[in-house]
Protein backbone atom coordinates (compact mmCIF):
# COMPACT_ATOMS: atom_id res chain seq x y z
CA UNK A 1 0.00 0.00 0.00
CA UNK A 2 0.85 3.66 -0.64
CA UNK A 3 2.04 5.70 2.85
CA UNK A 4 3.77 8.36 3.82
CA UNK A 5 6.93 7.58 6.24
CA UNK A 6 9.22 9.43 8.56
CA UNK A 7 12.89 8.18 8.72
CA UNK A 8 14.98 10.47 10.13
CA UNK A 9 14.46 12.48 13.68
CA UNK A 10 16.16 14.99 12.55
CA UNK A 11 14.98 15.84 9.03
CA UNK A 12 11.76 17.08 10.88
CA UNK A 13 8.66 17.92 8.10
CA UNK A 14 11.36 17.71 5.13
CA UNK A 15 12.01 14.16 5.57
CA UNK A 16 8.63 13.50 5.26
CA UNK A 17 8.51 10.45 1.61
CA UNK A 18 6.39 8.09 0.43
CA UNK A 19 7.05 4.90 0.14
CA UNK A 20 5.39 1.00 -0.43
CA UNK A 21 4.52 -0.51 2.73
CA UNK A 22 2.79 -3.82 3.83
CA UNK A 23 -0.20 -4.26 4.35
CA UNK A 24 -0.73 -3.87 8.01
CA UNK A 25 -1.83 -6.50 10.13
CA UNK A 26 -5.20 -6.54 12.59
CA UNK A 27 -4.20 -7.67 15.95
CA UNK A 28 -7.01 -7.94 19.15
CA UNK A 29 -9.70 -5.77 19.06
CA UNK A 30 -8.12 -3.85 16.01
CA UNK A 31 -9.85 -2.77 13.03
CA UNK A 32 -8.19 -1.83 9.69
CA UNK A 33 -9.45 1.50 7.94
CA UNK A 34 -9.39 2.05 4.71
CA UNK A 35 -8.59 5.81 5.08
CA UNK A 36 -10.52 8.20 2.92
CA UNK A 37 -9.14 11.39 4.63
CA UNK A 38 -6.47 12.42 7.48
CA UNK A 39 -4.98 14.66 9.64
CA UNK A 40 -1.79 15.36 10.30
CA UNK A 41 0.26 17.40 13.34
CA UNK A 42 3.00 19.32 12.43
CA UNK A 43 4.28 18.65 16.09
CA UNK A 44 3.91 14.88 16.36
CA UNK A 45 7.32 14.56 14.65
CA UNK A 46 9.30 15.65 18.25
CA UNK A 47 7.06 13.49 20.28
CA UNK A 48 8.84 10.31 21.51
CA UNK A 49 5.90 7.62 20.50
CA UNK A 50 6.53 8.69 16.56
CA UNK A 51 10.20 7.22 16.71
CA UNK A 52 10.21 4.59 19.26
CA UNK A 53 7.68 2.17 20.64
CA UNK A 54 6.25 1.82 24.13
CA UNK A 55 9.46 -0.36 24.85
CA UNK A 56 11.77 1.91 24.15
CA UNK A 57 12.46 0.37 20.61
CA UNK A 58 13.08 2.25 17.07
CA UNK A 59 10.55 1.72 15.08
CA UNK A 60 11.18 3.72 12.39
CA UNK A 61 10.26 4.32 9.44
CA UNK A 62 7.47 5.73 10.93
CA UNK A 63 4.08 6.54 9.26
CA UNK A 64 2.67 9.64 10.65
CA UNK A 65 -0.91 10.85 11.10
CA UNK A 66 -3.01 10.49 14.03
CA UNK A 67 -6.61 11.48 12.56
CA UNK A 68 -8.73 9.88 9.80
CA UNK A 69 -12.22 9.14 8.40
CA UNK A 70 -12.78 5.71 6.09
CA UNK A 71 -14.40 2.91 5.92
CA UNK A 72 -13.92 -0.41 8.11
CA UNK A 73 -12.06 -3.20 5.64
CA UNK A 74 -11.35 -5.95 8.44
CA UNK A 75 -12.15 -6.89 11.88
CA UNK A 76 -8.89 -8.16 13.95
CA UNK A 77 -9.83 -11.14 16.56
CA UNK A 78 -12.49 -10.25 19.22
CA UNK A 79 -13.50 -6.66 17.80
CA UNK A 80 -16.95 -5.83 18.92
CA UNK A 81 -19.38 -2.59 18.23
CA UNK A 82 -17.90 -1.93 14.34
CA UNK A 83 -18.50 -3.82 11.17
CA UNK A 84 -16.81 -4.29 7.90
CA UNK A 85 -17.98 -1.30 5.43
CA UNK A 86 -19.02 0.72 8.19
CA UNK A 87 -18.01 4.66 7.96
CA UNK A 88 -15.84 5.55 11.32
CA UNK A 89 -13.88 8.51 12.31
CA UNK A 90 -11.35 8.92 15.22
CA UNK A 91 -7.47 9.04 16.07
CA UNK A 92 -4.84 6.47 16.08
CA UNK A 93 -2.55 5.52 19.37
CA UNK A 94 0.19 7.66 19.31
CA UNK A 95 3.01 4.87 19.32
CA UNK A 96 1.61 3.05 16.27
CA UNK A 97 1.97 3.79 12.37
CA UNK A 98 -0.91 6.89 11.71
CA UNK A 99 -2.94 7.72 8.90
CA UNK A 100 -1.30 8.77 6.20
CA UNK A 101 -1.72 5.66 4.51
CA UNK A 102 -4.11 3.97 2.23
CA UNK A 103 -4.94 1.55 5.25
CA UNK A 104 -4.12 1.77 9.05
CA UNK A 105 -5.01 -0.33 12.06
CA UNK A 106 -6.70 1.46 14.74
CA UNK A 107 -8.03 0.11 18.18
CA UNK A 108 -11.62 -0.45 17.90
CA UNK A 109 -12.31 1.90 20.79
CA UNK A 110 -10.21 4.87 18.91
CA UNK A 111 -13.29 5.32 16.31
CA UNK A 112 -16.72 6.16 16.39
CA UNK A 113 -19.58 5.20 13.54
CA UNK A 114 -19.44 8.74 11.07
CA UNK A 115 -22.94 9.65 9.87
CA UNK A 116 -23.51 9.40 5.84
CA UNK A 117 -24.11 12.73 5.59
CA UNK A 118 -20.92 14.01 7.01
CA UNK A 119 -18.32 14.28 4.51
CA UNK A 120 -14.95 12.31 5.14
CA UNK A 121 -12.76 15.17 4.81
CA UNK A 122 -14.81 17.60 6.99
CA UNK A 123 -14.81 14.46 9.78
CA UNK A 124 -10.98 13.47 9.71
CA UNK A 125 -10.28 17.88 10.88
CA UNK A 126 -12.62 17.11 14.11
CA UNK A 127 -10.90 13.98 16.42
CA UNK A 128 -8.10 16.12 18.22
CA UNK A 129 -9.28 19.72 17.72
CA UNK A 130 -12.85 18.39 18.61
CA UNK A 131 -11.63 16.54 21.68
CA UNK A 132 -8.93 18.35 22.81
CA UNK A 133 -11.33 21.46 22.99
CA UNK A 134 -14.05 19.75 24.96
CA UNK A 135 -11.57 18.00 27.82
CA UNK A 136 -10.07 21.31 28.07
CA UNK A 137 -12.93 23.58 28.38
CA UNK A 138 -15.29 21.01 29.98
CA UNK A 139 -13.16 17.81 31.48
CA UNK A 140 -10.18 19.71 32.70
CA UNK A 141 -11.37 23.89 32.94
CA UNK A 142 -15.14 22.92 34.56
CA UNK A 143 -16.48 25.69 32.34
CA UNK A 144 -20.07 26.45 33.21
CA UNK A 145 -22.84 28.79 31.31
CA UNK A 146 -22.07 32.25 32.10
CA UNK A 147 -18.72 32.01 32.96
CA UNK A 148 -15.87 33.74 30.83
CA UNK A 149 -13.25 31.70 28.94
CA UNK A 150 -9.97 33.53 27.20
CA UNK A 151 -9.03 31.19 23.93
CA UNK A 152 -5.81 31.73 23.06
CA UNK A 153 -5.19 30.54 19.33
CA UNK A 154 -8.85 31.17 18.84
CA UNK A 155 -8.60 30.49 14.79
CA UNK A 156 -6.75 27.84 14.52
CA UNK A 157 -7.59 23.96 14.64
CA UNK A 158 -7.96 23.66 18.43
CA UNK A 159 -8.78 26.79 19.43
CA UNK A 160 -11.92 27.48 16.58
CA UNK A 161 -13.51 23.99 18.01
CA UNK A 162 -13.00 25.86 21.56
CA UNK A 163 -14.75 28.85 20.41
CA UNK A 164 -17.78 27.42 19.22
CA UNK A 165 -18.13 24.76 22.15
CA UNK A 166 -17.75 27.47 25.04
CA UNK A 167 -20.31 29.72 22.99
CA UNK A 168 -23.10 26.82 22.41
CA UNK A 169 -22.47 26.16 26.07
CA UNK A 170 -23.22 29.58 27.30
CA UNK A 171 -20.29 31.41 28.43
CA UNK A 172 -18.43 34.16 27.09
CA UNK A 173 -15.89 33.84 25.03
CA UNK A 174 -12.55 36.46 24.24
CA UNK A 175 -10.50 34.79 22.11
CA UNK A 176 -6.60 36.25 21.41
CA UNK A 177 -4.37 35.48 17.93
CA UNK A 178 -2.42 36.88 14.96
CA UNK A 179 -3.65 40.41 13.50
CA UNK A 180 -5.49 38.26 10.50
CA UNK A 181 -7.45 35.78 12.70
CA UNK A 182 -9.13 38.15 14.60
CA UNK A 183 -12.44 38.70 11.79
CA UNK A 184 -12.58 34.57 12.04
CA UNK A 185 -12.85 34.04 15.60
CA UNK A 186 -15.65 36.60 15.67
CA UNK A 187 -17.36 34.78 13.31
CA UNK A 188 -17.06 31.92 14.74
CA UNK A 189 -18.72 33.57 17.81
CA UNK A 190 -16.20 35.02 20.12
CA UNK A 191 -17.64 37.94 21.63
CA UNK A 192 -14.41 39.63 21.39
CA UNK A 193 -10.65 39.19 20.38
CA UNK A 194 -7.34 40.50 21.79
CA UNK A 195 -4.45 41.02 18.89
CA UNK A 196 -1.54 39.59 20.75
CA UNK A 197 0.47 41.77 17.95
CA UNK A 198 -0.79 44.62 18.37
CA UNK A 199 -2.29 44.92 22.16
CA UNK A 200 -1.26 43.40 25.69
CA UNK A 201 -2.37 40.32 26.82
CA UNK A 202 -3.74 41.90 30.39
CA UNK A 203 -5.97 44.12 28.44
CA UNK A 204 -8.34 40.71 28.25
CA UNK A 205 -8.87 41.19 31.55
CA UNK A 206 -10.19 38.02 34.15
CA UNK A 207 -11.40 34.89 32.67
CA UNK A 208 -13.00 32.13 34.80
CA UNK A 209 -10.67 29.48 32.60
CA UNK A 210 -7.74 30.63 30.29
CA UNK A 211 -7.49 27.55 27.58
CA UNK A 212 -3.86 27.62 26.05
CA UNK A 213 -2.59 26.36 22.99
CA UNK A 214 0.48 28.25 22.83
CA UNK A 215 3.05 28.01 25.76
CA UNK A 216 5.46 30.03 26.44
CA UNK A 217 5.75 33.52 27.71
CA UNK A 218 1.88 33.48 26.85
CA UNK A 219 1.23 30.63 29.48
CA UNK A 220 2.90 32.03 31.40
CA UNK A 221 1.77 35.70 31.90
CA UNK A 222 -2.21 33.82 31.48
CA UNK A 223 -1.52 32.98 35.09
CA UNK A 224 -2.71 36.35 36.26
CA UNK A 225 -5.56 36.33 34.40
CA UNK A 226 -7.73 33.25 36.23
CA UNK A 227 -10.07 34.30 38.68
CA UNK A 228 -9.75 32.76 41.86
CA UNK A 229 -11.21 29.18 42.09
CA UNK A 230 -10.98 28.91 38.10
CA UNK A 231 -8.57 26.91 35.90
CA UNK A 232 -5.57 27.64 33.67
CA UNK A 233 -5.99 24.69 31.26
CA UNK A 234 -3.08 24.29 28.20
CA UNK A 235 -1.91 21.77 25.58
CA UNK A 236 1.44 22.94 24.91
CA UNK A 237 3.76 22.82 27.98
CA UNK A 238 3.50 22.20 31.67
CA UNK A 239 2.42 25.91 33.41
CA UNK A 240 5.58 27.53 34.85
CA UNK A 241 3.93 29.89 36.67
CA UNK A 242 0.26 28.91 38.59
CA UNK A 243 -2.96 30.82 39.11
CA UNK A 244 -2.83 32.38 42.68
CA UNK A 245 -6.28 30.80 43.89
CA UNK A 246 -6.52 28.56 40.91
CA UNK A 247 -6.06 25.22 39.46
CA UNK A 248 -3.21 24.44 36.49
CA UNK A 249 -3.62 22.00 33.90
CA UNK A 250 -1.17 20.43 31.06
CA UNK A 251 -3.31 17.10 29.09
CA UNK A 252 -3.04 15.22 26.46
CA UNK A 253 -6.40 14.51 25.19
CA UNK A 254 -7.70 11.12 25.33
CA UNK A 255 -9.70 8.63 23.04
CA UNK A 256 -13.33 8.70 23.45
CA UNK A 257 -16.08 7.23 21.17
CA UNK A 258 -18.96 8.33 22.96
CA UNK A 259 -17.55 12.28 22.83
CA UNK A 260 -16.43 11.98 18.90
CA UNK A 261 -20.26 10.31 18.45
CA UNK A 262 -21.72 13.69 19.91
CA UNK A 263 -19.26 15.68 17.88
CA UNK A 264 -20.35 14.46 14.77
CA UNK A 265 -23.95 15.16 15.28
CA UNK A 266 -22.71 18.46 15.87
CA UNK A 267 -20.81 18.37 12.83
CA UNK A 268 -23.95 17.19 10.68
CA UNK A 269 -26.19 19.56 12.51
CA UNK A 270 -24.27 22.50 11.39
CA UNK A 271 -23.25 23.77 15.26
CA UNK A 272 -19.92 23.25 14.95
CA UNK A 273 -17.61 23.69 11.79
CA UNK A 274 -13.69 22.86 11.49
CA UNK A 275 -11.55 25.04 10.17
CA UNK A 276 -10.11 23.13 6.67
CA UNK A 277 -7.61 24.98 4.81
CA UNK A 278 -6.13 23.17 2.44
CA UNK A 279 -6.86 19.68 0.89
CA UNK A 280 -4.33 17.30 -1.26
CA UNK A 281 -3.86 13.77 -2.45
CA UNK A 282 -1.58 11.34 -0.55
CA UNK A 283 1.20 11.55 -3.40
CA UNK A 284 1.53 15.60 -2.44
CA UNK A 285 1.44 14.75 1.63
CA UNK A 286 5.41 15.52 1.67
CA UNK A 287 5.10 19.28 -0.41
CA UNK A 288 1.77 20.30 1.47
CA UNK A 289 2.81 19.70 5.05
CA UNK A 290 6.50 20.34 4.44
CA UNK A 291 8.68 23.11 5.36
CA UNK A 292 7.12 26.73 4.37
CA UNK A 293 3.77 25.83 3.66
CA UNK A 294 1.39 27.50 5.73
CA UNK A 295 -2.25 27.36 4.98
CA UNK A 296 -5.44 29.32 6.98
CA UNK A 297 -6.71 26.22 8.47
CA UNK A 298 -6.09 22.14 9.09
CA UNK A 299 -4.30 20.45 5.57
CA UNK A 300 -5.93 17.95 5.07
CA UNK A 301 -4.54 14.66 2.88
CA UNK A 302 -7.38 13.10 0.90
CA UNK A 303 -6.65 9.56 0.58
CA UNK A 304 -9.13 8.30 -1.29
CA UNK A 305 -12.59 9.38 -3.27
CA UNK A 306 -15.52 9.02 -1.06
């Protein structure tokens, strides 16, 4: 089958090739995808899982990839609660070959059923923005209706899911970014937005949770910012610096069929819309998501015609 492999540490996005691999094989309560569409993080390449197994070993060359939507092609021994032909959607384990592949193996439990009417491309952009938006907000932050939340990165792949969840939920939302994403995260129903180029990030004022995709000097000057009892929640980089009367979270998000099943009745409802920028075939993986190319929105690598 056709994939797209990682050799060298090193190389980092340029070393990105494709290349003919096997088949690969469906072990306990696996399934193998036939992937239609996936998603790929620019940042998976320095985490340790992409290079070496839970062991310890090198298991390079790597595929990379951790999102898709396809179609169920086989069942590995024991698999329950999907069938062969079946439309699913979800994330891969991190230490384990990815998506960008014609075929993957995924653990059962990794995917939830994707309506017909949702669109393989638009559903392979939603399994970690979608999740990693709701655990932070909801799971980790506690955010209620009424309450404020501050969305840092508020256009881009995590942070747009966070916008629209917090505002369907009832709270406020001020969401911060580049010059150019501030006319998008209003749209996508932030009640305002803070221009980290061109204003100060105390101007946002108190939030009851800050929700950090960014790290840094921006985590750590959010710290001020959490009212007391609320939550500094962030993706990027255990905080440096903690709320004073507060609560400070790093995650990783987590698999969970029963969340991505509610997501994508959002998704075919209309109430909740990824932010896609650019879409290319497998064979252009390595030029799309390679060094320089930045594009408005989550790449996403079409694998196959739906």
């Amino acid at each position: 089958m056709q994939a797209i492999i990682v050799r060298d540490r090193d190389a980092g996005l340029a070393g990105l090739t494709p290349a003919d691999l096997p088949h690969p094989h469906a072990a306990e309560n696996d399934v193998i995808v036939r992937v239609h569409a996936a998603g790929f993080t620019p940042g998976e390449l320095e985490w340790p899982a992409t290079w070496t197994d839970r062991a310890g070993r090198d298991r390079t060359p790597s595929v990379p990839g951790h999102e898709l939507s396809g179609v169920v092609a086989e069942l590995g021994y024991g698999t329950t609660g999907l069938g062969v032909g079946q439309r699913v959607f979800g994330l891969t384990d991190w230490a384990r070959d990815g998506t960008l592949a014609q075929y993957t193996a995924v653990e059962a439990r990794n995917l939830a059923p994707l309506p017909a009417d949702v669109d393989h491309v638009t559903a392979a952009a939603l399994p970690i923005s979608g999740l990693t938006a709701w655990q932070g907000l909801f799971d980790h932050g506690r955010l209620a209706t009424g309450q404020t939340v501050l969305v840092h990165g508020a256009a881009g792949g995590v942070g747009s899911i966070a916008v629209q969840l917090a505002r369907e939920a009832g709270a406020r939302v001020i969401g911060t970014g580049r010059t150019a994403d501030g006319e998008r995260a209003l749209t996508l129903g932030a009640d305002a937005f803070l221009d980290l180029q061109t204003e100060k990030l105390e101007d946002a004022g108190e939030a009851d949770v800050v929700f950090d995709v960014l790290g840094g000097d921006i985590l750590d000057r959010s710290a001020a910012l959490v009212r007391a009892g609320g939550a500094l929640v962030t993706i990027a980089m255990p905080p440096r610096i903690r709320p004073k009367d507060g609560r400070a979270v790093f995650f990783v998000v987590e698999p969970d069929r029963a969340r991505l099943a509610d997501l994508a009745t959002r998704l075919r409802d209309g109430r909740l819309k990824p932010v896609i920028g650019a879409v290319r075939p497998l064979s252009e993986a390595p030029a799309a998501l390679g060094p320089g190319r930045r594009s408005r929105g989550k790449t996403i690598i079409r694998v196959a015609e739906d």
